[in-house]
Protein backbone atom coordinates (compact mmCIF):
# COMPACT_ATOMS: atom_id res chain seq x y z
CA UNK A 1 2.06 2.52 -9.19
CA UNK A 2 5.40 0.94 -9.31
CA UNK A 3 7.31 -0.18 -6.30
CA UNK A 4 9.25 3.26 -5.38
CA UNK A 5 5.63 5.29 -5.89
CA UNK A 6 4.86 2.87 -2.88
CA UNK A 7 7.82 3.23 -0.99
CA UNK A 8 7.38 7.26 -1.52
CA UNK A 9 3.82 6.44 -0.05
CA UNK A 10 5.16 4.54 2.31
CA UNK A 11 7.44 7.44 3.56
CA UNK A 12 4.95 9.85 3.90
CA UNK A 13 2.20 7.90 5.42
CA UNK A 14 4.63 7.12 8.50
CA UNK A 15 5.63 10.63 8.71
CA UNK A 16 1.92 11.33 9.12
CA UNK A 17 1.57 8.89 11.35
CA UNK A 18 4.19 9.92 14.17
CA UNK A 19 3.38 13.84 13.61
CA UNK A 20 -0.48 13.24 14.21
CA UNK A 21 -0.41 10.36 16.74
CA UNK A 22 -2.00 8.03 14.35
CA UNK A 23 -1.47 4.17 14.96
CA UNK A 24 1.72 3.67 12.83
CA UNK A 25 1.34 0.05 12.44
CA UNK A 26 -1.85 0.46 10.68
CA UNK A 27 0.40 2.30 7.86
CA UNK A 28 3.38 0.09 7.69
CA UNK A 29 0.37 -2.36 7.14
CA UNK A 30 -1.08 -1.00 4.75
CA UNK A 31 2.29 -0.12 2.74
CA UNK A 32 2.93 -3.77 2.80
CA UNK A 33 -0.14 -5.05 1.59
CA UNK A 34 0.44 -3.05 -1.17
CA UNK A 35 3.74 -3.77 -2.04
CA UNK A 36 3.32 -7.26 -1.96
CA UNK A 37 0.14 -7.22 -4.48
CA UNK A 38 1.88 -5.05 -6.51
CA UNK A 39 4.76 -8.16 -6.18
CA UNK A 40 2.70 -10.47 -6.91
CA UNK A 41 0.90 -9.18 -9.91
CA UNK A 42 4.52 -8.20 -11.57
CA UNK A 43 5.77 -12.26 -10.83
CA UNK A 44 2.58 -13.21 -12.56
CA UNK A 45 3.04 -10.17 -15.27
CA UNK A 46 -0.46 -9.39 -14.38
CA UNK A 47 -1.87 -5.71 -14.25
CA UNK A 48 -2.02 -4.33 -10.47
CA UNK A 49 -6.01 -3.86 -9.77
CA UNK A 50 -7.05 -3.59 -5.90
CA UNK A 51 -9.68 -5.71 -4.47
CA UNK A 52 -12.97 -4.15 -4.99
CA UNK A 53 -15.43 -5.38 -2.10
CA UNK A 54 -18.46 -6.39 -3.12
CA UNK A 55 -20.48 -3.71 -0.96
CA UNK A 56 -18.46 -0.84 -3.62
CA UNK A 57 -20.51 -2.11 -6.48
């Protein structure tokens, strides 16, 4: 997922939000945690992987 993917996701994830009454801060949180992992693994030219908790496994 490259930055504008997450922007796009971004976009519609607020739109969601203020149609359905859900908490739009929760989104815009969201959308920025991701977009600054995603950051942070291109500065360190590292491949993008989400956290996995360890109750997943």
């Amino acid at each position: 997922m490259d930055a504008a993917e997450v922007i796009s996701l971004a976009d519609a994830m607020r739109a969601y939000a203020l149609e359905s009454g859900r908490d739009l801060n929760a989104a815009n949180m969201f959308t920025h945690t991701m977009l600054m992992r995603k950051l942070a693994a291109d500065q360190n030219n590292e491949p993008f992987e989400p956290d996995m908790d360890d109750d997943a496994a």
